[in-house]
PDB file of N, CA and C in Angstrom:
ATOM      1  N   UNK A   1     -91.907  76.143  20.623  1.00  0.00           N
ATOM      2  CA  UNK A   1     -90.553  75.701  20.413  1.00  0.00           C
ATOM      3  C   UNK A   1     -90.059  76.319  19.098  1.00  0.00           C
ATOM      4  N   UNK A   2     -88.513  77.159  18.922  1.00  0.00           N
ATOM      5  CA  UNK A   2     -88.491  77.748  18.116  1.00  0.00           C
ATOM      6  C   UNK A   2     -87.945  76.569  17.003  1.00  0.00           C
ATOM      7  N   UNK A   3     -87.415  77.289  16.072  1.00  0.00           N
ATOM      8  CA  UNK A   3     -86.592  76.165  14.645  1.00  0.00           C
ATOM      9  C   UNK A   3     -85.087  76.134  15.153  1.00  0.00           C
ATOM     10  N   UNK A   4     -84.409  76.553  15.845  1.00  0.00           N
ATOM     11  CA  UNK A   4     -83.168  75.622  16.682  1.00  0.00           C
ATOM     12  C   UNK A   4     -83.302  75.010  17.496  1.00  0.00           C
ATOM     13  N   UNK A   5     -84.132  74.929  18.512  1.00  0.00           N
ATOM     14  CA  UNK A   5     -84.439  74.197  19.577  1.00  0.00           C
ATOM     15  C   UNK A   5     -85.284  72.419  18.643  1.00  0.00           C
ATOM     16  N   UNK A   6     -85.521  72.577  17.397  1.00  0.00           N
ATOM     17  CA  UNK A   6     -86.415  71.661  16.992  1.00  0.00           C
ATOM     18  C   UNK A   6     -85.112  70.551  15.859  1.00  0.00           C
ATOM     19  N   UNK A   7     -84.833  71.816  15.383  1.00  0.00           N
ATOM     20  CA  UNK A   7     -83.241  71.182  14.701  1.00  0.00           C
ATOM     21  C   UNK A   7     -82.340  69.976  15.665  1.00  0.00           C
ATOM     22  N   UNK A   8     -82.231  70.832  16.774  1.00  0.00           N
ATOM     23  CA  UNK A   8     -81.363  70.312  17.789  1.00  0.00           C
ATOM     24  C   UNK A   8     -81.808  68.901  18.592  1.00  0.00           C
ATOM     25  N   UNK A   9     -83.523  68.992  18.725  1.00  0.00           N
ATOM     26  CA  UNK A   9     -83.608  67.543  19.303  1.00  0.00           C
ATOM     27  C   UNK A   9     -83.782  66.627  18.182  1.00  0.00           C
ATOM     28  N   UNK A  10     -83.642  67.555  16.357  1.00  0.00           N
ATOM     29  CA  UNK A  10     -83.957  66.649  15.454  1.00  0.00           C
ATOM     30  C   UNK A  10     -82.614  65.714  15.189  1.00  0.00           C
ATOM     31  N   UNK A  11     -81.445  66.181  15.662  1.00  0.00           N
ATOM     32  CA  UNK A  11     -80.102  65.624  15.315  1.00  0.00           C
ATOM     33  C   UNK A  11     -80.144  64.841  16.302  1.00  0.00           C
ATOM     34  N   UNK A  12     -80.443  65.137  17.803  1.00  0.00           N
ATOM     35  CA  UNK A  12     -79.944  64.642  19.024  1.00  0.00           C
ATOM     36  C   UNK A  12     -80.680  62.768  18.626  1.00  0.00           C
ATOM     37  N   UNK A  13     -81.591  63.433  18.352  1.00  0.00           N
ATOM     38  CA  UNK A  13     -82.543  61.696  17.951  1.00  0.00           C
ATOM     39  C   UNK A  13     -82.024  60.948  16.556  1.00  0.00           C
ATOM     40  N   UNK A  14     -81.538  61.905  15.961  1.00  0.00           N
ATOM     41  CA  UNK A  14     -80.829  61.064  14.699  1.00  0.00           C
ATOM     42  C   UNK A  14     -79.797  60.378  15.154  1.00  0.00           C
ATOM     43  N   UNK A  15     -78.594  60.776  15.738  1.00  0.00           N
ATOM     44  CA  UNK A  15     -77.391  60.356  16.309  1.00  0.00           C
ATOM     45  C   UNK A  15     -77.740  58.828  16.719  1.00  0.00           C
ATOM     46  N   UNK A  16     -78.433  59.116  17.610  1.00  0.00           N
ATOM     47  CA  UNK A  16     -78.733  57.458  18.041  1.00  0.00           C
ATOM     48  C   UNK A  16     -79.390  56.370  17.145  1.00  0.00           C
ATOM     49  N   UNK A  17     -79.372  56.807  15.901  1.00  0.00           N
ATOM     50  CA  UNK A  17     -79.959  55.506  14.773  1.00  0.00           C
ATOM     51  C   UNK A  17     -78.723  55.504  13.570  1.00  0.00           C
ATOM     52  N   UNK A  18     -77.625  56.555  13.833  1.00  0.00           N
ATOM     53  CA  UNK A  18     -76.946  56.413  12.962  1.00  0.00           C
ATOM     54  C   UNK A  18     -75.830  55.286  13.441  1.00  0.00           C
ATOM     55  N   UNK A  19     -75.171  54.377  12.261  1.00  0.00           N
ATOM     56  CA  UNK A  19     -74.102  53.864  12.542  1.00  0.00           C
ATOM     57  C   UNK A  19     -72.714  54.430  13.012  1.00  0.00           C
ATOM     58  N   UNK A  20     -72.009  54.413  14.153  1.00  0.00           N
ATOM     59  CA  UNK A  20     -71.125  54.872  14.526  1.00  0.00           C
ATOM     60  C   UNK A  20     -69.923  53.997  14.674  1.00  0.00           C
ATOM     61  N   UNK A  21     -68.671  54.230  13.925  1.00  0.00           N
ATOM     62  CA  UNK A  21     -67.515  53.731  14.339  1.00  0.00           C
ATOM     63  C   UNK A  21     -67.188  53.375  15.508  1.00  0.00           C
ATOM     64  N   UNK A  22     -67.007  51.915  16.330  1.00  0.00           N
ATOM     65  CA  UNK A  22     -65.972  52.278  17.593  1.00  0.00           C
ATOM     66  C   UNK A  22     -64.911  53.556  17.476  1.00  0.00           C
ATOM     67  N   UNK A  23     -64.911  53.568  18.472  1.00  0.00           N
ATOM     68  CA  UNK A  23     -63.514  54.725  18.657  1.00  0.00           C
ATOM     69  C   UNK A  23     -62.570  54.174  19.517  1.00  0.00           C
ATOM     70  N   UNK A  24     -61.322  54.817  19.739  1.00  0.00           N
ATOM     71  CA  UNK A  24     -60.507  54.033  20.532  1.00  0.00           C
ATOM     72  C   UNK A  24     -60.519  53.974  21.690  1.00  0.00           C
ATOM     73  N   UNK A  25     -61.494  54.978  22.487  1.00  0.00           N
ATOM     74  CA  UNK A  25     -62.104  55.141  23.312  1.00  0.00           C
ATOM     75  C   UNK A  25     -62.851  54.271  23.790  1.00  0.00           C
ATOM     76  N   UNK A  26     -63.983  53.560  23.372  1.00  0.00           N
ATOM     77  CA  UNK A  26     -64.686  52.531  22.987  1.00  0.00           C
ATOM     78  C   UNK A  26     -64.580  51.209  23.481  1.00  0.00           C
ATOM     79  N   UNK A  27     -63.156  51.122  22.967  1.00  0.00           N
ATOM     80  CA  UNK A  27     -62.443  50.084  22.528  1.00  0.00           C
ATOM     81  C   UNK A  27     -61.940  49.845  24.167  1.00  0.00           C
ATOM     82  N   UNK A  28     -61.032  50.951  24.886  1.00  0.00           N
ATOM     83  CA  UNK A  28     -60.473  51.203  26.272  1.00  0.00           C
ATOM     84  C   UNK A  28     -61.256  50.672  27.205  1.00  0.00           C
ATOM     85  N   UNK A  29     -62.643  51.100  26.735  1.00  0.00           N
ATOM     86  CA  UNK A  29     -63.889  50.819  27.896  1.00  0.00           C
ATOM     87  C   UNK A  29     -64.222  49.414  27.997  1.00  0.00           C
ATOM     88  N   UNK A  30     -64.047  48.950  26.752  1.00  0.00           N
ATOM     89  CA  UNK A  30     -64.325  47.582  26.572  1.00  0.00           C
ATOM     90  C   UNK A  30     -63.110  46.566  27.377  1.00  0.00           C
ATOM     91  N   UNK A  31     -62.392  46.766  27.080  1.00  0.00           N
ATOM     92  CA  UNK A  31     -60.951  46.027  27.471  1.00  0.00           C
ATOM     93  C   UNK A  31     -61.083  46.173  29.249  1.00  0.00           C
ATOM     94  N   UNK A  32     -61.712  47.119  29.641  1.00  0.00           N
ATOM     95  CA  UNK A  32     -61.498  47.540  30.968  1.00  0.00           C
ATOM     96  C   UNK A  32     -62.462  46.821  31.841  1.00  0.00           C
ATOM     97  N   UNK A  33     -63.777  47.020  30.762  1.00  0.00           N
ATOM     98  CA  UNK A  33     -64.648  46.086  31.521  1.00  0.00           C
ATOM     99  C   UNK A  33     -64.257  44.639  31.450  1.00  0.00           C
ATOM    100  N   UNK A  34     -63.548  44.140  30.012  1.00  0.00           N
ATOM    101  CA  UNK A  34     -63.215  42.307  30.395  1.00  0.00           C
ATOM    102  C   UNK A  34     -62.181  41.987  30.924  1.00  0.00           C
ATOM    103  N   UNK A  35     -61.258  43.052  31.928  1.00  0.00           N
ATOM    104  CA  UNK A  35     -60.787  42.860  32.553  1.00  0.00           C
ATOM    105  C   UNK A  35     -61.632  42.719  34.010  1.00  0.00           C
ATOM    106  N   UNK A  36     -62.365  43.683  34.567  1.00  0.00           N
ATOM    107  CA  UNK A  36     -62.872  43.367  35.722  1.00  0.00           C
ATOM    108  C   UNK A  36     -64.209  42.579  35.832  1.00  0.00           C
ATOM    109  N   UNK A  37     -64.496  42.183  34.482  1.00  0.00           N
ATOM    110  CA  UNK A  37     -65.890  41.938  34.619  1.00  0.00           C
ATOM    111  C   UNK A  37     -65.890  40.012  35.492  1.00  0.00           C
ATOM    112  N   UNK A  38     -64.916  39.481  35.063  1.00  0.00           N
ATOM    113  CA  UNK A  38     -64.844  37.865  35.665  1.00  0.00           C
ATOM    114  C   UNK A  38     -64.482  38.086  37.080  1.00  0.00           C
ATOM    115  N   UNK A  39     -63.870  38.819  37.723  1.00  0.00           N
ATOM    116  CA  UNK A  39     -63.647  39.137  39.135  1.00  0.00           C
ATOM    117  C   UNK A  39     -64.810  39.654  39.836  1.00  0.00           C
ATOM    118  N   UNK A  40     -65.448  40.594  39.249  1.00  0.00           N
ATOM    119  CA  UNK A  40     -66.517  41.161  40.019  1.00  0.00           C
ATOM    120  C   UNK A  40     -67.872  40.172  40.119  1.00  0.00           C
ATOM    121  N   UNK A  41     -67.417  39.326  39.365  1.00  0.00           N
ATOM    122  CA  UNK A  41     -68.957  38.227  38.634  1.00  0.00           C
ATOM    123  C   UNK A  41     -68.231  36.781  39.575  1.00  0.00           C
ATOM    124  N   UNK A  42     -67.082  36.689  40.159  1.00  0.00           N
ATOM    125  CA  UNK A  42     -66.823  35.381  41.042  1.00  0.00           C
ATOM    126  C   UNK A  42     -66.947  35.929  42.277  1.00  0.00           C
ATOM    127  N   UNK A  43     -66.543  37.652  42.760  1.00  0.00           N
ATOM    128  CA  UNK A  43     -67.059  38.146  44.005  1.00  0.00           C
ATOM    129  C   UNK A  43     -68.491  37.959  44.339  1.00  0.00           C
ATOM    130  N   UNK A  44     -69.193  38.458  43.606  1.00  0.00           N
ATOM    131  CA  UNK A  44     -70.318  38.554  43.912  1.00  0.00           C
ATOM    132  C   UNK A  44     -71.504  37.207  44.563  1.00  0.00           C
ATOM    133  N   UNK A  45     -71.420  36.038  43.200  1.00  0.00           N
ATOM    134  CA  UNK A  45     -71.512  34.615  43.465  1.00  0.00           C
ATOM    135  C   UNK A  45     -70.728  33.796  44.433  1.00  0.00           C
ATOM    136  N   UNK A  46     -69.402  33.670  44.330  1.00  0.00           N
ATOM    137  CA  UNK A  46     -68.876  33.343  45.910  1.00  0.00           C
ATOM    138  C   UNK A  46     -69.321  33.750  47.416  1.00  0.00           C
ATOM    139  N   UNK A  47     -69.675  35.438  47.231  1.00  0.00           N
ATOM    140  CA  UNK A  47     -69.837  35.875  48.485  1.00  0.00           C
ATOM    141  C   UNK A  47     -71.320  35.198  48.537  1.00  0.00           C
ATOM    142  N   UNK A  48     -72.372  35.501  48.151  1.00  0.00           N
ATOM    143  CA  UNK A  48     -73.594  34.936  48.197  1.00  0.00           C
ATOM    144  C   UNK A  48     -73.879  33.983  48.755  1.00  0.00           C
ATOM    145  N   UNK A  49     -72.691  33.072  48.376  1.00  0.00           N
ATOM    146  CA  UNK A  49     -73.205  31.424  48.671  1.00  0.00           C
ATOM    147  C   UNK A  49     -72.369  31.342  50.160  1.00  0.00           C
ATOM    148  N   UNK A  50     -71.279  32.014  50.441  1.00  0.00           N
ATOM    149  CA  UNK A  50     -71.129  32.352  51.661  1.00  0.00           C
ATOM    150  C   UNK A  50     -71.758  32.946  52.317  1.00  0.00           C
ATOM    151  N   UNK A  51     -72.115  33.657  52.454  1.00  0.00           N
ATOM    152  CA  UNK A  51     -73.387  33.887  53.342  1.00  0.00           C
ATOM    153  C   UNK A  51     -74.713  33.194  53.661  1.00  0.00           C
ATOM    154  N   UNK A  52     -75.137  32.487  52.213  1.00  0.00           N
ATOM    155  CA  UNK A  52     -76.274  31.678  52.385  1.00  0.00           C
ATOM    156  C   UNK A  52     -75.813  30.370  53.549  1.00  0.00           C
ATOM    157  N   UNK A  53     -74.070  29.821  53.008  1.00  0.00           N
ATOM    158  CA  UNK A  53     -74.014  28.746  54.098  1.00  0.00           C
ATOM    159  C   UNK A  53     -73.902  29.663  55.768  1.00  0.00           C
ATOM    160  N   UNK A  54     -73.113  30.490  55.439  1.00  0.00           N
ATOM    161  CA  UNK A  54     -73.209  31.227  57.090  1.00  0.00           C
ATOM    162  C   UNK A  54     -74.459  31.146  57.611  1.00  0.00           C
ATOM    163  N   UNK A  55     -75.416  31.805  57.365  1.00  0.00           N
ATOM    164  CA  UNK A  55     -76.694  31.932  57.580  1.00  0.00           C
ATOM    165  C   UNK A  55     -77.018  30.321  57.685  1.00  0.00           C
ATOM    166  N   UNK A  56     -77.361  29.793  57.078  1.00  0.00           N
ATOM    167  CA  UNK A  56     -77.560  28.449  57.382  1.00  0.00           C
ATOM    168  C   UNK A  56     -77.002  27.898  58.782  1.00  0.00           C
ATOM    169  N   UNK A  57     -75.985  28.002  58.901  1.00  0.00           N
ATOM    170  CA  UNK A  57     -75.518  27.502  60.193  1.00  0.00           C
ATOM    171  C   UNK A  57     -76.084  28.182  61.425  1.00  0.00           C
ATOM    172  N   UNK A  58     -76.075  30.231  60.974  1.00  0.00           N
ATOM    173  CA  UNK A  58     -76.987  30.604  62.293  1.00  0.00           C
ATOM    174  C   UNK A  58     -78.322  30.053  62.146  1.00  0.00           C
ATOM    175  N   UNK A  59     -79.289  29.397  61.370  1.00  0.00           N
ATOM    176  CA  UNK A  59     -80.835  29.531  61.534  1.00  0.00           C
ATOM    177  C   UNK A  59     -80.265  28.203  62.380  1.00  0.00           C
ATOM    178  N   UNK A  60     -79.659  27.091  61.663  1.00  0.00           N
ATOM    179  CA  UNK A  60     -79.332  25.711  62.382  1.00  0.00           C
ATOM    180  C   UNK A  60     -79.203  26.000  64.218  1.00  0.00           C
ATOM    181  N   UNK A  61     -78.413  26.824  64.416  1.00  0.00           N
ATOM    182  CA  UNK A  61     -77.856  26.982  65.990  1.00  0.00           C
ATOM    183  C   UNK A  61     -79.605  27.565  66.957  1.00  0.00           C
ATOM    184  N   UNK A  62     -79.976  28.662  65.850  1.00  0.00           N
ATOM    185  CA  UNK A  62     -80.889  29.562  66.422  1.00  0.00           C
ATOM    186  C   UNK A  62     -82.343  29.330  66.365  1.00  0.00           C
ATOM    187  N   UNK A  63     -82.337  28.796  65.512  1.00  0.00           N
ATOM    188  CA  UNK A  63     -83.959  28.613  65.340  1.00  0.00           C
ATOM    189  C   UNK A  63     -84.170  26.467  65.321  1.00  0.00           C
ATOM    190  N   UNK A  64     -85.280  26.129  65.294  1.00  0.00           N
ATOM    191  CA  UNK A  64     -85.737  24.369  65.481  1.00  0.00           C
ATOM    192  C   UNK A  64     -85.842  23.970  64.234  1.00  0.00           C
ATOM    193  N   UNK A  65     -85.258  24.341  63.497  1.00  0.00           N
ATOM    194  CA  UNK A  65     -84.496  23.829  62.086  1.00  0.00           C
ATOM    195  C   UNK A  65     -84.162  22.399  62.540  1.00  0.00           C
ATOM    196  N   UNK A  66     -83.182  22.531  63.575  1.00  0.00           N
ATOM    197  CA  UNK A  66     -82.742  21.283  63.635  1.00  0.00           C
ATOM    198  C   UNK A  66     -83.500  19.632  64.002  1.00  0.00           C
ATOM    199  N   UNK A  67     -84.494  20.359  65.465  1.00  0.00           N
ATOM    200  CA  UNK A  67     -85.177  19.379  65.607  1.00  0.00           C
ATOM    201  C   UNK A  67     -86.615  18.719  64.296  1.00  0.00           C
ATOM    202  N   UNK A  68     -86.716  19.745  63.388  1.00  0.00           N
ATOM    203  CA  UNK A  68     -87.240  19.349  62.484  1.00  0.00           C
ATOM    204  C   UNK A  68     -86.766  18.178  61.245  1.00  0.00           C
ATOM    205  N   UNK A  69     -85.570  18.356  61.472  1.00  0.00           N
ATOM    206  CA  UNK A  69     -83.964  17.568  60.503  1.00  0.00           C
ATOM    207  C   UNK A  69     -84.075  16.309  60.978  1.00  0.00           C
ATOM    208  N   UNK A  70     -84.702  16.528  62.660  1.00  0.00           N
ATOM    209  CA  UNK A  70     -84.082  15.299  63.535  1.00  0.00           C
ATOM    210  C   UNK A  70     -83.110  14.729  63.987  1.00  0.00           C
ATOM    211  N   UNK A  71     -81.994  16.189  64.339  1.00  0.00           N
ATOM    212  CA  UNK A  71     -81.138  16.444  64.623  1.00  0.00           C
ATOM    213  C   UNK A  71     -81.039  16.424  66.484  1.00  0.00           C
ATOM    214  N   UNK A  72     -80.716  15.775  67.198  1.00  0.00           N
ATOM    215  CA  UNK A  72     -80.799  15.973  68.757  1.00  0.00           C
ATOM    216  C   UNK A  72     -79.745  17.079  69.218  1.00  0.00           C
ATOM    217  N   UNK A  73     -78.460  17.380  68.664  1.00  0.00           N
ATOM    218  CA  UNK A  73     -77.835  18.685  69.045  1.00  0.00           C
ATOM    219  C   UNK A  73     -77.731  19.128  67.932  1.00  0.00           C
ATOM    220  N   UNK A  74     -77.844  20.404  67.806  1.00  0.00           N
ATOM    221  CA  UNK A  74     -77.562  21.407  66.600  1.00  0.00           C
ATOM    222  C   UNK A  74     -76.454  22.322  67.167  1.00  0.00           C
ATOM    223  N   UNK A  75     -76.158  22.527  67.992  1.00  0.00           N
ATOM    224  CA  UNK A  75     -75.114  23.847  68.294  1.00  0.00           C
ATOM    225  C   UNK A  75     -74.012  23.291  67.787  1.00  0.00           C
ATOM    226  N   UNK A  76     -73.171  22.350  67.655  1.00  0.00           N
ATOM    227  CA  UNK A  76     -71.798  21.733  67.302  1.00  0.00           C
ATOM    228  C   UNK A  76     -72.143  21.976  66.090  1.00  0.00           C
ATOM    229  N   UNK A  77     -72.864  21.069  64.779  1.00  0.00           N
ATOM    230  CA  UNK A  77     -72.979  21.455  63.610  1.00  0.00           C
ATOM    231  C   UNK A  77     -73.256  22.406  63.161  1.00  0.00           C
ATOM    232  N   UNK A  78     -74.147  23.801  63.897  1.00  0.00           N
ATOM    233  CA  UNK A  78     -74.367  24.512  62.888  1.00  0.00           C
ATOM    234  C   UNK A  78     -73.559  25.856  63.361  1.00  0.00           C
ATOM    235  N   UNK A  79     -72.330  25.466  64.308  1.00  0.00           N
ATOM    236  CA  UNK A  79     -71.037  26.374  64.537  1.00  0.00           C
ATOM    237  C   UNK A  79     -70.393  26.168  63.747  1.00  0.00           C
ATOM    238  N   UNK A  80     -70.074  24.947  62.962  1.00  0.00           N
ATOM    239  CA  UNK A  80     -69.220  24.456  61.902  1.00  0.00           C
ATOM    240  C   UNK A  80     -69.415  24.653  60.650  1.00  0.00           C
ATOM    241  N   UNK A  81     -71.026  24.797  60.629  1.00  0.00           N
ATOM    242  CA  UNK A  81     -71.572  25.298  59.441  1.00  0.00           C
ATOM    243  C   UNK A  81     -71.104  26.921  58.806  1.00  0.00           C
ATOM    244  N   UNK A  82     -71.768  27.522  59.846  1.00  0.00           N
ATOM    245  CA  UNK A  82     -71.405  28.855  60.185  1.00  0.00           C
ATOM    246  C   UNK A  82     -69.948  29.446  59.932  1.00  0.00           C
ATOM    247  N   UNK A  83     -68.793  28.673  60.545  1.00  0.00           N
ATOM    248  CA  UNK A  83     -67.185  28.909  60.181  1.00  0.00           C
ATOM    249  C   UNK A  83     -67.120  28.652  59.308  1.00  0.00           C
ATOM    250  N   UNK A  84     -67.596  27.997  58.007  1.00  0.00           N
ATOM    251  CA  UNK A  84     -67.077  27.468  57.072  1.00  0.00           C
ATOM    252  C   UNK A  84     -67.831  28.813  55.668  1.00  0.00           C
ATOM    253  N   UNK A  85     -69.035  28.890  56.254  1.00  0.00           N
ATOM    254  CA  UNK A  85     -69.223  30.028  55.270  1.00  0.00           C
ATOM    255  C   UNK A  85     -68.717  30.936  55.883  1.00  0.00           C
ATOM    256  N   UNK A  86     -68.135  31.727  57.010  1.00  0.00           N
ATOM    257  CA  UNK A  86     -67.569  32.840  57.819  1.00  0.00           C
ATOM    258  C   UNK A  86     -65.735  32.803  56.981  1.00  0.00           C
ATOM    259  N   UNK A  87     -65.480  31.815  56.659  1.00  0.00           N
ATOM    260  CA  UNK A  87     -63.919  31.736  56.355  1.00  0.00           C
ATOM    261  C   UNK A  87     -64.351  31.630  54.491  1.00  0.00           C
ATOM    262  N   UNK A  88     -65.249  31.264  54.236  1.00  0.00           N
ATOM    263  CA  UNK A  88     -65.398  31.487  52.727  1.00  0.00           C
ATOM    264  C   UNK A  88     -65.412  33.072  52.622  1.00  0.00           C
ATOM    265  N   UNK A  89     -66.631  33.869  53.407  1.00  0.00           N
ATOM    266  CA  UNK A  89     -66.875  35.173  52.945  1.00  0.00           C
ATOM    267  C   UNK A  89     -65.510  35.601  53.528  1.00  0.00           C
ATOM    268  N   UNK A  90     -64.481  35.500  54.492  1.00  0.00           N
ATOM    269  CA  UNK A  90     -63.332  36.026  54.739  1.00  0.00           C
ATOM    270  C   UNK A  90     -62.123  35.839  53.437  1.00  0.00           C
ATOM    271  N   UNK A  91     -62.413  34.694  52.818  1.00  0.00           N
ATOM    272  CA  UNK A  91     -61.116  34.305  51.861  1.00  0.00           C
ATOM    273  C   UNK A  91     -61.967  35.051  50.030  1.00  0.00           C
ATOM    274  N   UNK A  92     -63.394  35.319  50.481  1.00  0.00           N
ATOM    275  CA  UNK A  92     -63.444  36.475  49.475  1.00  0.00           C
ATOM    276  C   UNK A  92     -62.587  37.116  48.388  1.00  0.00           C
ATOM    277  N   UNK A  93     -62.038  38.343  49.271  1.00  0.00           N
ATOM    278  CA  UNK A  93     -61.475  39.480  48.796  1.00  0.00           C
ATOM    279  C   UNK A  93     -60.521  38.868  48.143  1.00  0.00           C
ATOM    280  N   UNK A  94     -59.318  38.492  49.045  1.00  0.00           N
ATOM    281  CA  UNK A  94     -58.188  38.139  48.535  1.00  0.00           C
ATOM    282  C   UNK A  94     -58.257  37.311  47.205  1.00  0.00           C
ATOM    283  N   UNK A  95     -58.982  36.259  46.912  1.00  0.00           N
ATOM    284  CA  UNK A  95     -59.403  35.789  45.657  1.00  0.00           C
ATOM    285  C   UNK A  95     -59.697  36.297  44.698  1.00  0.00           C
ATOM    286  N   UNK A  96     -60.730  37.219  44.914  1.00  0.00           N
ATOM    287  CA  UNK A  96     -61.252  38.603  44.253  1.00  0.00           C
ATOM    288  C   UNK A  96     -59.757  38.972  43.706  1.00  0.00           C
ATOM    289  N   UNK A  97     -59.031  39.720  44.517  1.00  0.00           N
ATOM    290  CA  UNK A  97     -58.093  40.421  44.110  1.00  0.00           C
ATOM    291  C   UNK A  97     -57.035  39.839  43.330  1.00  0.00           C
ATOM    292  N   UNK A  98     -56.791  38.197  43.528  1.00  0.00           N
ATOM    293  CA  UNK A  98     -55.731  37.617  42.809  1.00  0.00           C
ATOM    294  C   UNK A  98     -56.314  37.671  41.692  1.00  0.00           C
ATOM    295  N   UNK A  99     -57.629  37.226  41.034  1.00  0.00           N
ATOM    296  CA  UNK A  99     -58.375  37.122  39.781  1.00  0.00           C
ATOM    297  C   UNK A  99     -58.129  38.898  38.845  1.00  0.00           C
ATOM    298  N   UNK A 100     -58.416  39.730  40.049  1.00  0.00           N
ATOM    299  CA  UNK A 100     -58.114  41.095  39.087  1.00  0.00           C
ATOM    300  C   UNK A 100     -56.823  41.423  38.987  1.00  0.00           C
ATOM    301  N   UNK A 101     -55.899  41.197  39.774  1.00  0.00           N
ATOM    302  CA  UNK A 101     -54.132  41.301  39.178  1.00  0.00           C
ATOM    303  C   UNK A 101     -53.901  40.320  38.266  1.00  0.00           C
ATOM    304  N   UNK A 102     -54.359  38.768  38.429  1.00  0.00           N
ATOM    305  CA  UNK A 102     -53.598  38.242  36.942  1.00  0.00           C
ATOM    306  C   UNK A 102     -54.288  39.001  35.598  1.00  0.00           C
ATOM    307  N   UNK A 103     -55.797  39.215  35.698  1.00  0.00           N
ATOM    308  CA  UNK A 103     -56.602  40.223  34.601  1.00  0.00           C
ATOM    309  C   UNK A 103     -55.890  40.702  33.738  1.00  0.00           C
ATOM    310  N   UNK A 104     -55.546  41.964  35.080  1.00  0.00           N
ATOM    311  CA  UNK A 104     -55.086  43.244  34.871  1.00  0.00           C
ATOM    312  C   UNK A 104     -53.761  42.865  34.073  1.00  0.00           C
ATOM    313  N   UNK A 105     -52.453  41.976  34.691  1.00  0.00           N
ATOM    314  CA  UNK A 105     -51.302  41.753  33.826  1.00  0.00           C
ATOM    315  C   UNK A 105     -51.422  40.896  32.847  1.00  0.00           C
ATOM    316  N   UNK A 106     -52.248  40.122  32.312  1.00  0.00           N
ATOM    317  CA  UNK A 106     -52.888  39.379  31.109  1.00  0.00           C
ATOM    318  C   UNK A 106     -52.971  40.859  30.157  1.00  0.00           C
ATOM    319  N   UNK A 107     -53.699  41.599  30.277  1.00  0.00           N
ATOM    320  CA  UNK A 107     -54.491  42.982  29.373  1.00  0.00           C
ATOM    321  C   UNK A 107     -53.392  44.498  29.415  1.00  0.00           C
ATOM    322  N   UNK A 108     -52.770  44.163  30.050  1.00  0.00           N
ATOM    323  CA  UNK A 108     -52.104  45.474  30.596  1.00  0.00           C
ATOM    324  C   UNK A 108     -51.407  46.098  29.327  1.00  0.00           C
ATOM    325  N   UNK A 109     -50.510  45.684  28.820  1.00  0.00           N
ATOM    326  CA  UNK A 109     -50.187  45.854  27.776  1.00  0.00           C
ATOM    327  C   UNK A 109     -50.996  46.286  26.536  1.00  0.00           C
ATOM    328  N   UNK A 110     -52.218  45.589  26.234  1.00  0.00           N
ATOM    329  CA  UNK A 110     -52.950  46.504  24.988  1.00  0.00           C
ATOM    330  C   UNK A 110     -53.660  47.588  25.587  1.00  0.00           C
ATOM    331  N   UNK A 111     -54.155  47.937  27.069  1.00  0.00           N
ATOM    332  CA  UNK A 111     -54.607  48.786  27.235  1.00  0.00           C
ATOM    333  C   UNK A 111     -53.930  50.324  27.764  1.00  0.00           C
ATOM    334  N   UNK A 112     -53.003  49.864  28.189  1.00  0.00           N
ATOM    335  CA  UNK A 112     -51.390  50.614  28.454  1.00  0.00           C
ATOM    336  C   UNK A 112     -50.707  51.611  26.601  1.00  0.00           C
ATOM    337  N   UNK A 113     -51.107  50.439  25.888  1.00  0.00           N
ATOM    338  CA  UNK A 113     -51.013  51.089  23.807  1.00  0.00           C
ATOM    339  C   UNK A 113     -52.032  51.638  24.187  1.00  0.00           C
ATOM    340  N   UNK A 114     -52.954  51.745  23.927  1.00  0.00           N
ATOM    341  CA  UNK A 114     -54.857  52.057  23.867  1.00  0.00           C
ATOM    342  C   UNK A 114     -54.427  53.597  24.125  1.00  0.00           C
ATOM    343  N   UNK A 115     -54.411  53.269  25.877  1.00  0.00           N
ATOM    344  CA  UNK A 115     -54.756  54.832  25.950  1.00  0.00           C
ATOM    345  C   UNK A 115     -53.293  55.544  25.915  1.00  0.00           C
ATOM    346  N   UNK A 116     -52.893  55.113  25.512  1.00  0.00           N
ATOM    347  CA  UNK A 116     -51.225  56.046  24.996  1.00  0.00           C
ATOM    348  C   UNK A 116     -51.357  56.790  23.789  1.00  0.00           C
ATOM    349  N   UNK A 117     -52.052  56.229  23.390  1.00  0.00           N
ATOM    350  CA  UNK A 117     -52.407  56.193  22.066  1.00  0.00           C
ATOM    351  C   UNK A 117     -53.605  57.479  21.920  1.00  0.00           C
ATOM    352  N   UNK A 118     -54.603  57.108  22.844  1.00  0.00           N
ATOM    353  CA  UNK A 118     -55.674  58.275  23.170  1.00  0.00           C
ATOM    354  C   UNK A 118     -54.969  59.167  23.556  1.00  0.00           C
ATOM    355  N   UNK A 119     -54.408  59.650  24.686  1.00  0.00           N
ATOM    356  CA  UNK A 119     -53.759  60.819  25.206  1.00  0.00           C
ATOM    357  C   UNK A 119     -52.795  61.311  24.347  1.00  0.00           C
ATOM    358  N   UNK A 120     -52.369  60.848  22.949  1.00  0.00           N
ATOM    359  CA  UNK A 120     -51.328  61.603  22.336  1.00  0.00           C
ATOM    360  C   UNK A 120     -51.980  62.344  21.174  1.00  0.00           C
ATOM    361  N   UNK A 121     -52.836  62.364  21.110  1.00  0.00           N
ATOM    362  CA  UNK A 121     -53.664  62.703  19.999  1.00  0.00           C
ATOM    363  C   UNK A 121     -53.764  64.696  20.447  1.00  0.00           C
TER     364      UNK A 121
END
């Protein structure tokens, strides 16, 4: 390895222990993520637990879940089960999406300065 090639991974490894200013850049990324980060974090957990009840209702219908419960019919309850997480994971998105438009118009404005601000430079 010659003496630039040794220089070069000697800075590349310094960089990362030196203290660095945010930049406004930085700053953009940040704002962007706490805008989507509470939407993507109630999608994710909402959908989950919709599905876990969906699923629940198919093992209820499909498998002797029920007669183990001591349940004598299972098909009525665990159709009901089933719709109810089927209309949760359906009412999803749209929730999702109301949570990232109010976000987005809550933040819009400092990040709208931000990168106006970046691109004029």
């Amino acid at each position: 390895m010659n003496r630039n090639d040794q220089q070069f991974i000697a800075q590349k490894i310094r960089t990362q222990y030196m203290e660095q200013q945010p930049s406004d850049l930085d700053e953009l990324r940040r704002l962007d993520a706490e805008v989507k980060r509470p939407a993507h974090i109630f999608a994710y957990v909402f959908g989950s637990i919709s599905a876990v009840i969906m699923g629940a209702g198919m093992s209820l219908v499909m498998t002797d879940i029920g007669a183990t419960l001591g349940l004598a019919n299972v098909m009525l309850p665990g159709i009901a089960i089933g719709i109810v997480g089927m209309a949760m994971a359906i009412a999803n998105y749209p929730v999702y999406k109301g949570i990232l438009v109010s976000r987005k118009a809550k933040y819009a404005d400092q990040i709208l300065a931000l990168s106006e601000r970046i691109m004029n430079r």
